[in-house]
Structure formats: structure tokens, C-alpha cells
C-alpha atoms as a PDB file:
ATOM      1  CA  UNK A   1       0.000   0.000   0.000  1.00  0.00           C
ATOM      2  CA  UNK A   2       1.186   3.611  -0.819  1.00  0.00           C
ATOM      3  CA  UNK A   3       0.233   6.533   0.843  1.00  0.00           C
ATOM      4  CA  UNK A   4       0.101  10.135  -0.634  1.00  0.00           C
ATOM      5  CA  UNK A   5      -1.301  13.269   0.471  1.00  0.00           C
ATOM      6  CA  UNK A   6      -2.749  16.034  -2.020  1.00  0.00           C
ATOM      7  CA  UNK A   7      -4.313  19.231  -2.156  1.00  0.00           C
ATOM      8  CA  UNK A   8      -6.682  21.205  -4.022  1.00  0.00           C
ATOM      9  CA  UNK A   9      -8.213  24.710  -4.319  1.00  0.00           C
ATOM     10  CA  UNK A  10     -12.112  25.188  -4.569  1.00  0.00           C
ATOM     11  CA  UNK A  11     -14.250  28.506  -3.750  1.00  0.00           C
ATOM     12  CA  UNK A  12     -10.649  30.010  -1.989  1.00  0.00           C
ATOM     13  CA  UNK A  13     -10.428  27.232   0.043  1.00  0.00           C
ATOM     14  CA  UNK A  14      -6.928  25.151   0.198  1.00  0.00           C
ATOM     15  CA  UNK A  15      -8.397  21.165   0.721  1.00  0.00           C
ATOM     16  CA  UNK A  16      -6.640  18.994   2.281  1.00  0.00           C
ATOM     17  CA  UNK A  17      -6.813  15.155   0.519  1.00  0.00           C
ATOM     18  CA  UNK A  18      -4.868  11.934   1.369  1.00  0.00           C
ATOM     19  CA  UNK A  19      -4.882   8.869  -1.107  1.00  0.00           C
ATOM     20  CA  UNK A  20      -4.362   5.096  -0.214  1.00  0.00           C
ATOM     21  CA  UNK A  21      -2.840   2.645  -2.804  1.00  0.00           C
ATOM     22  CA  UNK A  22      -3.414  -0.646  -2.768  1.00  0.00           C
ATOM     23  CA  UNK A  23      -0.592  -2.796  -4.501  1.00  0.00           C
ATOM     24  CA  UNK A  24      -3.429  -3.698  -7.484  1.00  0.00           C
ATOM     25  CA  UNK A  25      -6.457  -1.090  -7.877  1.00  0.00           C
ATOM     26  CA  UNK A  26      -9.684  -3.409  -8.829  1.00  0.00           C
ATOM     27  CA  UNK A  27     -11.764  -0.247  -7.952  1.00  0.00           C
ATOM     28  CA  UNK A  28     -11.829   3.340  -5.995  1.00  0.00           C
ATOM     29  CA  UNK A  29     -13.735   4.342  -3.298  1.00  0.00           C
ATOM     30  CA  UNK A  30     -13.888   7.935  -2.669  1.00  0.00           C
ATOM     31  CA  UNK A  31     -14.549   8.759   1.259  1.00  0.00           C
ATOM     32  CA  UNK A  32     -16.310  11.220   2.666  1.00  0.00           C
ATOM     33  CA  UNK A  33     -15.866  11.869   6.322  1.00  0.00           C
ATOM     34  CA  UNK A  34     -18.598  13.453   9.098  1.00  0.00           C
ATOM     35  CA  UNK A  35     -19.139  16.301  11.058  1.00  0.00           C
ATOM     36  CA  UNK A  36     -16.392  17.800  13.495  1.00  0.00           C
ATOM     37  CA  UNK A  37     -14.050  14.937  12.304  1.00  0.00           C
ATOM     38  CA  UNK A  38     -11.245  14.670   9.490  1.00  0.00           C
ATOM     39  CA  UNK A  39     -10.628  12.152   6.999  1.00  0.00           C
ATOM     40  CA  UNK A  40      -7.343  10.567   8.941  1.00  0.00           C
ATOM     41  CA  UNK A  41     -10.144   8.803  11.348  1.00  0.00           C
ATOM     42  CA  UNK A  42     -10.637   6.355   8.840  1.00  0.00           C
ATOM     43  CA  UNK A  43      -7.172   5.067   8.180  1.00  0.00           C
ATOM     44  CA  UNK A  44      -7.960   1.888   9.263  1.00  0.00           C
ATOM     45  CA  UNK A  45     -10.677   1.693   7.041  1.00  0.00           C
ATOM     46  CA  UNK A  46      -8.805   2.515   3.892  1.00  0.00           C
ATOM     47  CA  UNK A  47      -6.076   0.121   5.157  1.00  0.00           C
ATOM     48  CA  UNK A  48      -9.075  -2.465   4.769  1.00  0.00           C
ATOM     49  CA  UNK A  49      -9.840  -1.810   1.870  1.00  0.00           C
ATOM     50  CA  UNK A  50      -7.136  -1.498   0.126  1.00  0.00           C
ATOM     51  CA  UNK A  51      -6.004  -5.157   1.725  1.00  0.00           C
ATOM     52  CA  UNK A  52      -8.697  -6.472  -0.702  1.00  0.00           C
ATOM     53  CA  UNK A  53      -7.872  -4.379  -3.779  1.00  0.00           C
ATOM     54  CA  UNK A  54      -9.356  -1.208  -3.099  1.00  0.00           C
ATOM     55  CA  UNK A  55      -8.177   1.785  -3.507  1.00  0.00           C
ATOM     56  CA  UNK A  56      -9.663   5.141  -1.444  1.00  0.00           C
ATOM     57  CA  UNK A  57      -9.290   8.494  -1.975  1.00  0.00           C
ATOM     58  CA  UNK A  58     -10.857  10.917   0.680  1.00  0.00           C
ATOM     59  CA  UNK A  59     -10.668  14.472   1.894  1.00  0.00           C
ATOM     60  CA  UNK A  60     -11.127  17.313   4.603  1.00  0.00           C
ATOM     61  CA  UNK A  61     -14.754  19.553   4.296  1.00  0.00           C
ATOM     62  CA  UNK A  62     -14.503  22.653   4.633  1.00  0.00           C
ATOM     63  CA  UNK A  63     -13.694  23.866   8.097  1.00  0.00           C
ATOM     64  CA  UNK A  64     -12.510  20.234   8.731  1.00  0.00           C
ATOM     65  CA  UNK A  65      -9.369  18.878  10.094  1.00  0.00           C
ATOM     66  CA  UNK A  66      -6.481  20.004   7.330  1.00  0.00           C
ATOM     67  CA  UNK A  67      -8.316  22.062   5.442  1.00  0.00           C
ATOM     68  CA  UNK A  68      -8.885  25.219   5.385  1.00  0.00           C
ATOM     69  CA  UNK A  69     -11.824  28.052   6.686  1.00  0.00           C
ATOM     70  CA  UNK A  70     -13.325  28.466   9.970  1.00  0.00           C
ATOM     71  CA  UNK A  71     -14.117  25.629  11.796  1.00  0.00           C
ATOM     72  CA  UNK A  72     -17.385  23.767  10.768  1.00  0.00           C
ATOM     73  CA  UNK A  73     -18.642  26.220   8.801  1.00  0.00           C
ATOM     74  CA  UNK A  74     -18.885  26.000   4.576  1.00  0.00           C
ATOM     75  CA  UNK A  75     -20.335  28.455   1.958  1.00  0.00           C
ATOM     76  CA  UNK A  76     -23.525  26.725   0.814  1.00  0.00           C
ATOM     77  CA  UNK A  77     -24.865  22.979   0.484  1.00  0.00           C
ATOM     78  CA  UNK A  78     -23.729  22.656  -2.713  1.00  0.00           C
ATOM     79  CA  UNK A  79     -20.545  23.911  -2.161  1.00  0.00           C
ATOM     80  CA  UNK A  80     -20.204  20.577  -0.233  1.00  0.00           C
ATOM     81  CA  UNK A  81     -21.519  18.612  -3.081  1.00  0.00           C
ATOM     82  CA  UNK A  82     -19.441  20.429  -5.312  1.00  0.00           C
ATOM     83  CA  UNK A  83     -16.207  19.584  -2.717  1.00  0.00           C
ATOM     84  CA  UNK A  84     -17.010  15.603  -3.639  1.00  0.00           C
ATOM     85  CA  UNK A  85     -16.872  16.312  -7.584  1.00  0.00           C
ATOM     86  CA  UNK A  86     -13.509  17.810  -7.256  1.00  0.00           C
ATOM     87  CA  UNK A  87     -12.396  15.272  -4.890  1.00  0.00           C
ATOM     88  CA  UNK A  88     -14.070  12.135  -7.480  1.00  0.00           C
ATOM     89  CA  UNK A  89     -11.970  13.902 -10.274  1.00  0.00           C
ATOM     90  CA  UNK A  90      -8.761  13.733  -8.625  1.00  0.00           C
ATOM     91  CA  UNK A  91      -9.588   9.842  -8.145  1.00  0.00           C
ATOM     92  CA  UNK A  92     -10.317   9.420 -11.733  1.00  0.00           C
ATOM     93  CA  UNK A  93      -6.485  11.448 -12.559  1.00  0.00           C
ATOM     94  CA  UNK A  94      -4.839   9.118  -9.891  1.00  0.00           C
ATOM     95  CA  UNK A  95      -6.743   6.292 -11.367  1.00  0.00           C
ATOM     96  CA  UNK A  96      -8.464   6.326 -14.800  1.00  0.00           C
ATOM     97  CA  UNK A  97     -10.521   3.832 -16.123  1.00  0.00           C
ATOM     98  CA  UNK A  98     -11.556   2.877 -12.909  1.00  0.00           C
ATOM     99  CA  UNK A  99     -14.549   2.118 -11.507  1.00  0.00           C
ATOM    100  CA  UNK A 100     -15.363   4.671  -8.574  1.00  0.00           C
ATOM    101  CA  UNK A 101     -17.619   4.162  -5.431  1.00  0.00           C
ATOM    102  CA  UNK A 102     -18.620   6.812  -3.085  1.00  0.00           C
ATOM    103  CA  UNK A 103     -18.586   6.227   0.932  1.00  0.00           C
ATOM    104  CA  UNK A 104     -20.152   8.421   3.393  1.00  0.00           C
ATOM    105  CA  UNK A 105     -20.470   8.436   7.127  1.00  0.00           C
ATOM    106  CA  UNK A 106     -22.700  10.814   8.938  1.00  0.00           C
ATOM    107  CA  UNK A 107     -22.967  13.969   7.893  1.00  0.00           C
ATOM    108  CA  UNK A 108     -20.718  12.334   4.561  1.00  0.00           C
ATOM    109  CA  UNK A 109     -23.240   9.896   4.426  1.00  0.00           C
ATOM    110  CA  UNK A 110     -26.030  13.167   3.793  1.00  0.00           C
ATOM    111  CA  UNK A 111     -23.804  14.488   1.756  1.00  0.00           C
ATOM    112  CA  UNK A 112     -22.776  11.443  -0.250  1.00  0.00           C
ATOM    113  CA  UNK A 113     -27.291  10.410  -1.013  1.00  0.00           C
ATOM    114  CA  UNK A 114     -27.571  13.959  -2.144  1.00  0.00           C
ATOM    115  CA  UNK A 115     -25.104  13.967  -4.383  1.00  0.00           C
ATOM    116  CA  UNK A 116     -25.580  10.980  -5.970  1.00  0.00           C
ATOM    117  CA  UNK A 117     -29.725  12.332  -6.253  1.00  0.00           C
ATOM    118  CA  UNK A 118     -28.470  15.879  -7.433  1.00  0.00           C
ATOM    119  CA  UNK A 119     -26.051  15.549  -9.427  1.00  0.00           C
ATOM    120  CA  UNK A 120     -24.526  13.845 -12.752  1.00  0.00           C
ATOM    121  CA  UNK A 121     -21.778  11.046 -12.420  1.00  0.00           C
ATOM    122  CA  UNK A 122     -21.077   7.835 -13.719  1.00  0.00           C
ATOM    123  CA  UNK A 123     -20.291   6.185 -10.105  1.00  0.00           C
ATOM    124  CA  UNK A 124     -21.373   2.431  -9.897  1.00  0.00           C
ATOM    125  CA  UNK A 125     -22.709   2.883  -5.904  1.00  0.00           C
ATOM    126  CA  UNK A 126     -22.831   3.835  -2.958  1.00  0.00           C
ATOM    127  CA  UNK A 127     -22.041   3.470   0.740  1.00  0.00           C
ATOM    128  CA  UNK A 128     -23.631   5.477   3.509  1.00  0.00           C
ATOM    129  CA  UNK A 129     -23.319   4.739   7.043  1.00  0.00           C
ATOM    130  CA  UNK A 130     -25.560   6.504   9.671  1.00  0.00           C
ATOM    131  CA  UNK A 131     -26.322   9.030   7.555  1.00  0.00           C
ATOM    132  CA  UNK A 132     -27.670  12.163   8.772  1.00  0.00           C
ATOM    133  CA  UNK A 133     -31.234  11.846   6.875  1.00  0.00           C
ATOM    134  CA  UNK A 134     -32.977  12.275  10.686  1.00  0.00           C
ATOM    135  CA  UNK A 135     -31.848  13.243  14.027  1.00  0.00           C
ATOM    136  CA  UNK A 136     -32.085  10.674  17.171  1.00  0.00           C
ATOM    137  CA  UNK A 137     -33.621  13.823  19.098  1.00  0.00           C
ATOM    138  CA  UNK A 138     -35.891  17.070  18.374  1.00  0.00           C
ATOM    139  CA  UNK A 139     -33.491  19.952  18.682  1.00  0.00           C
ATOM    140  CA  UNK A 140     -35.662  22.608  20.961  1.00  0.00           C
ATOM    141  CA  UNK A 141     -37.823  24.605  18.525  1.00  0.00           C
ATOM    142  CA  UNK A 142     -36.456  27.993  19.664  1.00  0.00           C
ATOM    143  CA  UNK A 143     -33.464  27.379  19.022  1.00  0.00           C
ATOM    144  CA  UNK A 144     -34.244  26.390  15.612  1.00  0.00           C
ATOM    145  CA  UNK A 145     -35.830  29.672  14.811  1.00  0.00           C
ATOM    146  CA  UNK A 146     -33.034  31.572  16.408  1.00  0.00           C
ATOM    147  CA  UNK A 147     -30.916  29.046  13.893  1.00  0.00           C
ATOM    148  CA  UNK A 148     -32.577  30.226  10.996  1.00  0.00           C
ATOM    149  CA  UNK A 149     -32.046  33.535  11.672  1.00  0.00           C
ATOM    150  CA  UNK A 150     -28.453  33.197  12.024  1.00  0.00           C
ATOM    151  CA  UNK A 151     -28.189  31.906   8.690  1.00  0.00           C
ATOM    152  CA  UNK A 152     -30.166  34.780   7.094  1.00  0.00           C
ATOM    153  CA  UNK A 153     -27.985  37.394   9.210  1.00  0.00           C
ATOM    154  CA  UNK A 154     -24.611  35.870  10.177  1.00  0.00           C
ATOM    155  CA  UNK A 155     -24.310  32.112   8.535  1.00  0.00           C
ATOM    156  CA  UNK A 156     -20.791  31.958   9.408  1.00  0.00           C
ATOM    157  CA  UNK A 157     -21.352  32.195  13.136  1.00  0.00           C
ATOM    158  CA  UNK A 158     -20.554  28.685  15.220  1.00  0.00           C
ATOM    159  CA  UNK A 159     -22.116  27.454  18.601  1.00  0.00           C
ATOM    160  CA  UNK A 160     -20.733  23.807  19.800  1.00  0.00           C
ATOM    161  CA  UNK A 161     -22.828  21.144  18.052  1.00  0.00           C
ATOM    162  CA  UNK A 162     -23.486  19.625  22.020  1.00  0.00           C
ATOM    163  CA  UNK A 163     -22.380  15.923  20.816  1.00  0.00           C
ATOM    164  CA  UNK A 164     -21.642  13.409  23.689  1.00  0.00           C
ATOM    165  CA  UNK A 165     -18.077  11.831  22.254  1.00  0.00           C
ATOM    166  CA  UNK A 166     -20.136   8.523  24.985  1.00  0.00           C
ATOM    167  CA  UNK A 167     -22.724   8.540  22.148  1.00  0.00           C
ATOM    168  CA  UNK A 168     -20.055   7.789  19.486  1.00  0.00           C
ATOM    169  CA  UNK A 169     -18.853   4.209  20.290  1.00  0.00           C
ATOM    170  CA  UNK A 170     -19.760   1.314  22.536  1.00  0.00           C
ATOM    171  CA  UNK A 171     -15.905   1.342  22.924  1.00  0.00           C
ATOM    172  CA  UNK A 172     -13.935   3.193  25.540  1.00  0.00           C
ATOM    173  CA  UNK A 173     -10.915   3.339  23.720  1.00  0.00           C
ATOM    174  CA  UNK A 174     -12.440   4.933  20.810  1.00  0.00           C
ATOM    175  CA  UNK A 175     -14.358   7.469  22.390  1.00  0.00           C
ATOM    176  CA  UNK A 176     -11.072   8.248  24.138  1.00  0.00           C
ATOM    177  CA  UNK A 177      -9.327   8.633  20.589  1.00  0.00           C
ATOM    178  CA  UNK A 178     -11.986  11.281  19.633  1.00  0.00           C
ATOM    179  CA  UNK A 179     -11.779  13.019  22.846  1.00  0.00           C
ATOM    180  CA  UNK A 180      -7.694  13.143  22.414  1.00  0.00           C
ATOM    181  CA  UNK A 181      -7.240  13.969  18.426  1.00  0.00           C
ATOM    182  CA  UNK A 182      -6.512  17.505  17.963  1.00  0.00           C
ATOM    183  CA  UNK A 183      -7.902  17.750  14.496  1.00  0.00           C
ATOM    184  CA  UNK A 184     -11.406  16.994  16.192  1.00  0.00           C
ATOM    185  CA  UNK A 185     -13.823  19.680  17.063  1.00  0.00           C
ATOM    186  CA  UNK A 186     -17.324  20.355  18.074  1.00  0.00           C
ATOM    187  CA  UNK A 187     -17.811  23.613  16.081  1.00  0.00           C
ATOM    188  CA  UNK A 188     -20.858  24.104  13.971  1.00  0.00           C
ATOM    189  CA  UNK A 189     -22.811  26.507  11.742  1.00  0.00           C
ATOM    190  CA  UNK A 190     -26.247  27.114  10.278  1.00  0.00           C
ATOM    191  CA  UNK A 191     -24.747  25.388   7.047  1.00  0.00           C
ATOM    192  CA  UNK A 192     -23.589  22.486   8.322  1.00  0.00           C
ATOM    193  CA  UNK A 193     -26.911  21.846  11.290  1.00  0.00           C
ATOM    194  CA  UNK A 194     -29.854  23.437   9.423  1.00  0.00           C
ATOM    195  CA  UNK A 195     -29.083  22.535   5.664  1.00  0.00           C
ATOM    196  CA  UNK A 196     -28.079  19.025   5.999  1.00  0.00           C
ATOM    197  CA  UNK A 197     -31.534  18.564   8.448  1.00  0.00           C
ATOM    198  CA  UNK A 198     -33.467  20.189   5.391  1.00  0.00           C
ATOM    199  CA  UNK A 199     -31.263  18.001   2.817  1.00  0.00           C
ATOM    200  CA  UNK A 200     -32.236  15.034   5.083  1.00  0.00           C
ATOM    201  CA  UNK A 201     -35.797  15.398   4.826  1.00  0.00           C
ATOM    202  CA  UNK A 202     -35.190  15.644   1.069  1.00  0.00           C
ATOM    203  CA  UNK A 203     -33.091  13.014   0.583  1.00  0.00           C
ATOM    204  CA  UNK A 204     -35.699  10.585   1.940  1.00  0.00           C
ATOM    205  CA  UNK A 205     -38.588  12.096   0.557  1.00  0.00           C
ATOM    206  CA  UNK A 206     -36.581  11.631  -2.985  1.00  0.00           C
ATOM    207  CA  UNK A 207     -35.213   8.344  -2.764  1.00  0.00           C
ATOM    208  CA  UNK A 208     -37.506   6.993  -5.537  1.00  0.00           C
ATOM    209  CA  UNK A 209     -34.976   9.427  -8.129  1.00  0.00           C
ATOM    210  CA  UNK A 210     -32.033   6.793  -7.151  1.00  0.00           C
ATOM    211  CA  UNK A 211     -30.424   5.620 -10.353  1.00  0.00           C
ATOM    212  CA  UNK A 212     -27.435   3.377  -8.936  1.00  0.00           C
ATOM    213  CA  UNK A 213     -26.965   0.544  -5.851  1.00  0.00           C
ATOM    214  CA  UNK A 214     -26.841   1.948  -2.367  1.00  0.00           C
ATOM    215  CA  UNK A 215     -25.891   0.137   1.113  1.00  0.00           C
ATOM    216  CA  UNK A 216     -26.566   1.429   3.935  1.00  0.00           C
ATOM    217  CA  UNK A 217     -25.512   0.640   7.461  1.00  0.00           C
ATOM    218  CA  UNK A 218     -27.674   1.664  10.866  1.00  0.00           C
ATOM    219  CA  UNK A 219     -27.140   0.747  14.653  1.00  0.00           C
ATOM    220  CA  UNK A 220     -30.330   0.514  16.542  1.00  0.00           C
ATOM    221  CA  UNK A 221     -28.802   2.255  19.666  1.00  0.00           C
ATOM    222  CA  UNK A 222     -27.290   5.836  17.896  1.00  0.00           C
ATOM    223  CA  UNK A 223     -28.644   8.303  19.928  1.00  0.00           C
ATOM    224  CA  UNK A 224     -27.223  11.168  17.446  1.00  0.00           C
ATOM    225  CA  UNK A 225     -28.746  10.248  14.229  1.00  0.00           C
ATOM    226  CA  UNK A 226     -32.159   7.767  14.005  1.00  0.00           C
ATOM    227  CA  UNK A 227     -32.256   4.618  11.898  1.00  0.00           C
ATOM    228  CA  UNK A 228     -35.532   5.169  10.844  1.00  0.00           C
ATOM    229  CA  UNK A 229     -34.295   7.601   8.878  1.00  0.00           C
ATOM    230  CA  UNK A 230     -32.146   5.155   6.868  1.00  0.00           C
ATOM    231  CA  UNK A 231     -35.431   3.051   7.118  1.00  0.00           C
ATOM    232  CA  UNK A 232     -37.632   5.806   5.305  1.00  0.00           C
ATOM    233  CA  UNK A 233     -35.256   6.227   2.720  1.00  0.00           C
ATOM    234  CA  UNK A 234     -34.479   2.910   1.926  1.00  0.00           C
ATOM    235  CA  UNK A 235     -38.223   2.078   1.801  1.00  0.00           C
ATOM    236  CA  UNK A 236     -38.951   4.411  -0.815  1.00  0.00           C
ATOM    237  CA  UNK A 237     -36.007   3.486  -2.675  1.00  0.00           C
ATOM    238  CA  UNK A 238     -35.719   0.590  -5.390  1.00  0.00           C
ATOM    239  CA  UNK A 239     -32.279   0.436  -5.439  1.00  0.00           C
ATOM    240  CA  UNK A 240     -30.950   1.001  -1.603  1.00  0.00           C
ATOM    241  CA  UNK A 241     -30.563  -1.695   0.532  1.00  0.00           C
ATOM    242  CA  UNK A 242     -30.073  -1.476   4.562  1.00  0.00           C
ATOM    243  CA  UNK A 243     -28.266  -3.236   7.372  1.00  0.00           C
ATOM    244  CA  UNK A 244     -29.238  -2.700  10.793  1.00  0.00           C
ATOM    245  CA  UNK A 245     -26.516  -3.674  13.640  1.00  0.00           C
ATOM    246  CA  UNK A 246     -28.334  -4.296  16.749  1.00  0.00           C
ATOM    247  CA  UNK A 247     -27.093  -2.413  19.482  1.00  0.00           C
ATOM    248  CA  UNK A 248     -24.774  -0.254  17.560  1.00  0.00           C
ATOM    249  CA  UNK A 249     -23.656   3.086  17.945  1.00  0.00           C
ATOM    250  CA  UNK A 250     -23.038   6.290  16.034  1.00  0.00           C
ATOM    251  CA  UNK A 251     -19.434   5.020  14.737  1.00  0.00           C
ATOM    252  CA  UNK A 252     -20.312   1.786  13.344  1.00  0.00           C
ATOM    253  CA  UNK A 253     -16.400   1.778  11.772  1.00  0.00           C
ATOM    254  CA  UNK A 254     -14.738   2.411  15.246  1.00  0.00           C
ATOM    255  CA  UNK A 255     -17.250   0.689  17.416  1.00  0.00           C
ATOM    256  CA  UNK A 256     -17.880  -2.807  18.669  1.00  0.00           C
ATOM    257  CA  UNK A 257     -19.560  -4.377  15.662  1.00  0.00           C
ATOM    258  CA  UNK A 258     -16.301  -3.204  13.397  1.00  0.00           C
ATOM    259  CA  UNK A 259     -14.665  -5.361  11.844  1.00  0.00           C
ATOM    260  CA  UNK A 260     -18.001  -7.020  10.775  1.00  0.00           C
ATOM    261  CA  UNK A 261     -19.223  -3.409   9.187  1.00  0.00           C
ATOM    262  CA  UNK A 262     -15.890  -3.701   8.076  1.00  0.00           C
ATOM    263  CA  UNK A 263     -15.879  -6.781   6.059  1.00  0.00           C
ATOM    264  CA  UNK A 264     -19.647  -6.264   4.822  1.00  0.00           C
ATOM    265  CA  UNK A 265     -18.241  -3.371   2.461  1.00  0.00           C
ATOM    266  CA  UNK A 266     -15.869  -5.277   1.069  1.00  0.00           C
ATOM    267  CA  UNK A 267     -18.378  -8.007   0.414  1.00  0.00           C
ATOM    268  CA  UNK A 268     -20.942  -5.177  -0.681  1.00  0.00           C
ATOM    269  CA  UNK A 269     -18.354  -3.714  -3.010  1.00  0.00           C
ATOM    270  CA  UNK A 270     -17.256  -6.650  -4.694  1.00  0.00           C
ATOM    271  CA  UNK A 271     -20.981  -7.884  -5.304  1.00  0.00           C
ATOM    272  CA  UNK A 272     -21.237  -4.802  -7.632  1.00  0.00           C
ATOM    273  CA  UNK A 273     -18.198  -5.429  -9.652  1.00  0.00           C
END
């Protein structure tokens, strides 16, 4: 396996984007991280993949660990969208002719449905896991007006996002990893809370427009974002298909159930090749 880091400009941001080779490329998968992480947190998932021929490309968001911009905050939806195109087209330079998956977790996992509804690519699927389509709780309906205010008169401004780092992982060694990396933050704007709840509610209410094979991976016990959101969609999709991990957490890739999550993408992936 090689490793390489890269970077990119888009919208006067500098990106910051990290590549894992595997010694032979069957297929890419392009990674898209969640919110108040960074794309190193899923080392160990690249080094899986890439033990069974996979190569994986991923990348910082905007206001995300290397990259640049205040701290989770971005310029518009679509701006995020428009991060993953530039981040699938340095995949297809590092790799051409290859076929390219997209993998999201969390907020990625939001982001990676949406663009795969939105916009034109020629990817051959998908992987979301715990996608932010729902939150686990109501957020208090004041401070969703005073939310939506914010974004009309200062979007940029950040409150913490108020995430338990115990909610993350039935293991205590990884939510002591996420309390310790220094790359991690709880920092959050109207454009990264209030769009991706709106783009949620899309996403599911759309599923019917998906065009290519989606997996999707829930645990029953993640008290930050609801399975039956990844239920909804997948029930009014024809070509999504859904997982549920009993007793799992937020984190399915760094909690208990792992290395079983694990190895179901790599079966997953090479069922569509």
C-alpha cells in the first residue's frame, strides 16, 4: 500500500486530501468523512480496503481537520456537493478507467445520497453509514428559529454542536481517541446543522430518483442520528438496501460491531463489480 497526500483549491479554500494505494487497484472508493471529524479517522478503514484491492481516496470539508476556513462552517450545500466532484476527479487522474464508489459516514453519508440524487456522475454505488437523513432527538424549537435567523444574518457564526463523544462508540478506547485527536472539534454553523436537516428530509422524501446501488448501514442504539431515517429512505427506494446492527452506535467503523461493518463493504463492493 502507498500513501500520498494532495491538495486542491475550490471557492478560496486550500483542501486537504490523502490517497491510499493498494498494490493492485480493482476499484476506488472515494470517502467522505462526518461532522467535526477529518478524513485521517478512517485510516484503518482505507487500510481495509485497500487489503482487498481497493483503492480510497478521501478528503477534509470545509472547516474540517487540514483544510482550510473556519471551523465547521462551509459556503452553501452545494458547495459541499461540489467539494465531492472535485475530490471524485482527482480519483479518476490518480486512477483512470476505474470504476469509482462513493462512501459516506454521517454527515458524509447526507452528503454522499444527495449527491448521488443531485447531481450527474457515472459512479457504480454507494455506501452510507448513519447518515444524517434524521436526528435521534428534536433539537428545541427555539433554538431552531433563532438558527434560521443566524443563517439569514450571520451564517458563518458557530455554537458547539453539544455531541456526547459517549454517544459515538460502545468502545472506551475509541471514544477516548476522539476526545484526544486535535484535528477533532465540536464547532458548527447554520450550514452544516440546518441545511443538511433540510437536505435530510429531502433526501428521503426523494429516494424513488435513485439511479445506482446503495448500502446502507444503521445501529439501533445511535442516539445522534435515528435509523428510521435510513429506514424511510431505503423504503422508498428501489435500489438502496439497509443493514441494521443491533445495538450499535453512532461510529459503526470504530465501534464494537467493526470489523463485521468492516468486512460487509468489502463483500458489498465486490458484489457490484
Amino acid at each position: 500500500m502507498i500513501h500520498q497526500e494532495f491538495n486542491f483549491n475550490y471557492c478560496n479554500t486550500e483542501f486537504y486530501g490523502q490517497y491510499w494505494q493498494a498494490n493492485t487497484t480493482k476499484a476506488v472508493v472515494v470517502l467522505v468523512h462526518g461532522m467535526g471529524e477529518h478524513s485521517g479517522r478512517f485510516a484503518h478503514v482505507a487500510q481495509k480496503l485497500t487489503e482487498n484491492d481497493f483503492s480510497v481516496v478521501a478528503f477534509d470539508h470545509f472547516g474540517h481537520g487540514k483544510t482550510e476556513g473556519k471551523r465547521g462552517h462551509n459556503p452553501n450545500f452545494d458547495a459541499v456537493l461540489e467539494s465531492i466532484q472535485k475530490t471524485i476527479e482527482k480519483a479518476e487522474n490518480l486512477f483512470p478507467e476505474k470504476t469509482i464508489f462513493l462512501y459516506g459516514h454521517s454527515m458524509g453519508g447526507n452528503a454522499v445520497i444527495n449527491f448521488v440524487l443531485r447531481k450527474n456522475h457515472s459512479l457504480k454505488g454507494a455506501i452510507a453509514t448513519s447518515p444524517f437523513l434524521k436526528l435521534a432527538f428534536e433539537p428545541p424549537k427555539i433554538k431552531l428559529f433563532v438558527g434560521k435567523i443566524l443563517q439569514k444574518i450571520a451564517p458563518s457564526i458557530t455554537l458547539g454542536n453539544e455531541l456526547n463523544p459517549n454517544d459515538i462508540s460502545r468502545d472506551p478506547k475509541a471514544v477516548e481517541d476522539y476526545k484526544n485527536d486535535v484535528l477533532v472539534h465540536d464547532q458548527i454553523s447554520p450550514n452544516f446543522s440546518l441545511t443538511f436537516i433540510e437536505s435530510g428530509k429531502w433526501a428521503i422524501e426523494n429516494a424513488s430518483k435513485l439511479s445506482i446501488p446503495m448500502w446502507i448501514a444503521h445501529g439501533t442504539e445511535d442516539k445522534i442520528i435515528d435509523y428510521k431515517g435510513s429506514q424511510a429512505f431505503v423504503n422508498n427506494s428501489k435500489k438502496a438496501s439497509l443493514k441494521l446492527f443491533e445495538g450499535g452506535y453512532h461510529e459503526l467503523q470504530h465501534d464494537l460491531c467493526k470489523d463485521e461493518l468492516l468486512q460487509d463493504v468489502v463483500d458489498w463492493l465486490n458484489s457490484q463489480l
